[in-house]
Protein backbone atom coordinates (compact mmCIF):
# COMPACT_ATOMS: atom_id res chain seq x y z
CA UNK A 1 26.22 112.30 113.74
CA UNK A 2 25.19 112.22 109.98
CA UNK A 3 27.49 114.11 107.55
CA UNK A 4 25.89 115.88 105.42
CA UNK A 5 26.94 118.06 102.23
CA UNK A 6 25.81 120.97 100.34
CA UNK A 7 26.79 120.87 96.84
CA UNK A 8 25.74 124.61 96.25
CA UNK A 9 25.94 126.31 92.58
CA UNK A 10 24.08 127.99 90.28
CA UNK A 11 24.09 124.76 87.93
CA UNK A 12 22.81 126.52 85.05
CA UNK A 13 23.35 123.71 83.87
CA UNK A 14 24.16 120.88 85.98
CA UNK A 15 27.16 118.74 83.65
CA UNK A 16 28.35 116.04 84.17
CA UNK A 17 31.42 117.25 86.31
CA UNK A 18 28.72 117.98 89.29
CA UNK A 19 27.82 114.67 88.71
CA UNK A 20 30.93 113.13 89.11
CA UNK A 21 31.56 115.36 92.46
CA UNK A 22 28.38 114.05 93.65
CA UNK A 23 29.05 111.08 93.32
CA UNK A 24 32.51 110.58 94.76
CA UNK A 25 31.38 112.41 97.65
CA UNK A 26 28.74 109.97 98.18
CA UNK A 27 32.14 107.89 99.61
CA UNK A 28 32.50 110.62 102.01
CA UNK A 29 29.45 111.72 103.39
CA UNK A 30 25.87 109.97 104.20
CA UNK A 31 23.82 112.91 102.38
CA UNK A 32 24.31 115.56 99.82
CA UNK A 33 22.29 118.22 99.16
CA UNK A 34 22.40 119.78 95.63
CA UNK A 35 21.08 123.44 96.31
CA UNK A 36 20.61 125.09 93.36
CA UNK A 37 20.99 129.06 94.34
CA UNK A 38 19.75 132.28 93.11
CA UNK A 39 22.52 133.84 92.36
CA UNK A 40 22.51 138.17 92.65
CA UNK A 41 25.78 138.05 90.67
CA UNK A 42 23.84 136.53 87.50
CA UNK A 43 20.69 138.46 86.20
CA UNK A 44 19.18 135.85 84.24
CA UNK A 45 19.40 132.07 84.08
CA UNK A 46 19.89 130.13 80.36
CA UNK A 47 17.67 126.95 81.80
CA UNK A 48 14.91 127.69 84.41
CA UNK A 49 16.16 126.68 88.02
CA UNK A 50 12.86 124.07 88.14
CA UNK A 51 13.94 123.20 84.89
CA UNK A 52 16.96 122.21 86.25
CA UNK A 53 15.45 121.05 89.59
CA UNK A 54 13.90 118.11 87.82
CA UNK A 55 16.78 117.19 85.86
CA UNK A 56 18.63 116.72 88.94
CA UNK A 57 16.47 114.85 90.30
CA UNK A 58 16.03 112.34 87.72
CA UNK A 59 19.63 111.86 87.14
CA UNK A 60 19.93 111.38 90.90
CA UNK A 61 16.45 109.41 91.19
CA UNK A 62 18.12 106.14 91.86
CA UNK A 63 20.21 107.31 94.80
CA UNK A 64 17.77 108.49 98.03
CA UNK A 65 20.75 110.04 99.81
CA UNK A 66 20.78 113.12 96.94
CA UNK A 67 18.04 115.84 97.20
CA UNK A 68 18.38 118.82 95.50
CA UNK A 69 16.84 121.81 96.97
CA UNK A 70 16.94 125.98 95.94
CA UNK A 71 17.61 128.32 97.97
CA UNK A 72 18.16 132.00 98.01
CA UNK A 73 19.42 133.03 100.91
CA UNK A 74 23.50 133.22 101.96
CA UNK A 75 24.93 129.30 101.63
CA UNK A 76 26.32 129.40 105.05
CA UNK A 77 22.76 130.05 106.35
CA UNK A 78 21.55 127.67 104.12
CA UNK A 79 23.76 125.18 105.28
CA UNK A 80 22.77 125.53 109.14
CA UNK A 81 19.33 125.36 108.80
CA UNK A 82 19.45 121.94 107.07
CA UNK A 83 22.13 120.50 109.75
CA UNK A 84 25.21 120.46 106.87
CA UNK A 85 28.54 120.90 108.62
CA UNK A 86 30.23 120.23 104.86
CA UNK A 87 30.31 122.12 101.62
CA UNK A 88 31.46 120.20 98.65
CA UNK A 89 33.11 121.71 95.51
CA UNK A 90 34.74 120.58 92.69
CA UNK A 91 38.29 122.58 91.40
CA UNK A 92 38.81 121.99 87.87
CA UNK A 93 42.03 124.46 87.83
CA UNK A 94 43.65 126.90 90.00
CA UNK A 95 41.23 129.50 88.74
CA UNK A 96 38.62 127.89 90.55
CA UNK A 97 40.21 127.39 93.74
CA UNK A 98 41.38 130.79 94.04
CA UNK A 99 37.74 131.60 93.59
CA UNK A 100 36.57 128.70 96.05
CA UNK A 101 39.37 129.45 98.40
CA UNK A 102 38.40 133.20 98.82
CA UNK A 103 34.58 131.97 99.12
CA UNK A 104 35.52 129.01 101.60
CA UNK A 105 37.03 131.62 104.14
CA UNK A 106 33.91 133.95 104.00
CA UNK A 107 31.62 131.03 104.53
CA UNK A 108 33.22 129.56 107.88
CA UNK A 109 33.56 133.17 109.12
CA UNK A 110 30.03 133.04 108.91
CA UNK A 111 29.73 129.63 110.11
CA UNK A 112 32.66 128.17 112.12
CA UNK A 113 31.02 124.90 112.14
CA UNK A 114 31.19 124.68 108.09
CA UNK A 115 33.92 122.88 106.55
CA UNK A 116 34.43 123.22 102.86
CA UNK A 117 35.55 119.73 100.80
CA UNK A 118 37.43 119.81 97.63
CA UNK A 119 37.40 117.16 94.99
CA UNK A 120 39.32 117.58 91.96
CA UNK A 121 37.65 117.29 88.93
CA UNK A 122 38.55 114.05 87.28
CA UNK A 123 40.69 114.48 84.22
CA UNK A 124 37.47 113.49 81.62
CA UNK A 125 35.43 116.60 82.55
CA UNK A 126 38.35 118.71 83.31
CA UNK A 127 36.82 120.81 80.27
CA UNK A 128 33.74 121.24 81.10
CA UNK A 129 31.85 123.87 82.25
CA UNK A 130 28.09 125.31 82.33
CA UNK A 131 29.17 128.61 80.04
CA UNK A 132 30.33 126.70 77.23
CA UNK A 133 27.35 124.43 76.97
CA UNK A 134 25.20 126.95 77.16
CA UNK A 135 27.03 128.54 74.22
CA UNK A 136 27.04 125.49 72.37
CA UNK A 137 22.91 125.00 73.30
CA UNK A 138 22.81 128.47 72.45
CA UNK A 139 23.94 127.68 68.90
CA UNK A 140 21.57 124.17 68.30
CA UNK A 141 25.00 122.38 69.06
CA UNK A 142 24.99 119.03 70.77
CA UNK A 143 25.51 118.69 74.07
CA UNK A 144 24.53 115.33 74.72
CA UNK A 145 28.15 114.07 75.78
CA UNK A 146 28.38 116.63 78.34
CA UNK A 147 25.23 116.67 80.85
CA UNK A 148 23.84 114.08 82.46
CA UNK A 149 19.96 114.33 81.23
CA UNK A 150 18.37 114.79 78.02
CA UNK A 151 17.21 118.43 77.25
C-alpha cells in the first residue's frame, strides 16, 4: 500500500522550514501532498493561495512525488478522499506541539485511520515562521534567505 502524506497549512507563505519537512519526509513516505487550506480562523491571506500554489510547485518541480493541492473542507476529510493515512507536521517548539497535539487528537477522532507524523524542525529554521516574513515583506525587508522561491 502507498503511504501517502498531507502536509496541510495555511502556508501563507510557504518558508523554507516546510521545505525542509517535505523533504525529510520524502524518506518516509512515497507521496506528499502539500494542501494549502482555507483557513476560517484567518480572514484574509498576505500572498494569494494560487500565488502560493505556483511557488510550491516550482520549488517542488523537480520531485514528481510532491503535489500541492487546496482544499477547503475539514483536513481529515481531505485526507480520505485522496487515500492519505498520514499527516505530516513540523514542531518548531513546544508551542507548536501543544497546538498540533490538541489538533492531532481531533483529526483521528474524525478519522481513525489518520496518523499524524512529527518532524522536528531542524535547528537552521528553528526561527522561522510565515508571520514574521510577512512582517518583514510587509516592511520592503528581504526575505530572500528565508523562503524557498523568489517573490
Amino acid at each position: 500500500m502507498k503511504r501517502i502524506a498531507i502536509f496541510p497549512g495555511s502556508f501563507d507563505p510557504f518558508t523554507k522550514g516546510h521545505q525542509d519537512i517535505v523533504l525529510r519526509g520524502l524518506t518516509l513516505f512515497d507521496e506528499i501532498i502539500v494542501a494549502i487550506g482555507y483557513n476560517s480562523a484567518k480572514s484574509q491571506r498576505y500572498f494569494p493561495i494560487e500565488f502560493m500554489v505556483e511557488k510550491i510547485g516550482e520549488t517542488f518541480k523537480n520531485e514528481p512525488r510532491i503535489t500541492v493541492q487546496t482544499f477547503s473542507e475539514l483536513t481529515a476529510e481531505f485526507a480520505k478522499r485522496n487515500g492519505a493515512r498520514y499527516l505530516l507536521r513540523g514542531l518548531r517548539n513546544t508551542t507548536d506541539f501543544e497546538y498540533e497535539n490538541s489538533i492531532a487528537q481531533v483529526n483521528r477522532q474524525l478519522n481513525p485511520e489518520l496518523e499524524s507524523v512529527f518532524l522536528i524542525t531542524s535547528p537552521a529554521f528553528a526561527a522561522i515562521s510565515s508571520s514574521i516574513i510577512r512582517e518583514v515583506h510587509r516592511y520592503n525587508g528581504d526575505v530572500s534567505s528565508l523562503i524557498p522561491y523568489k517573490i
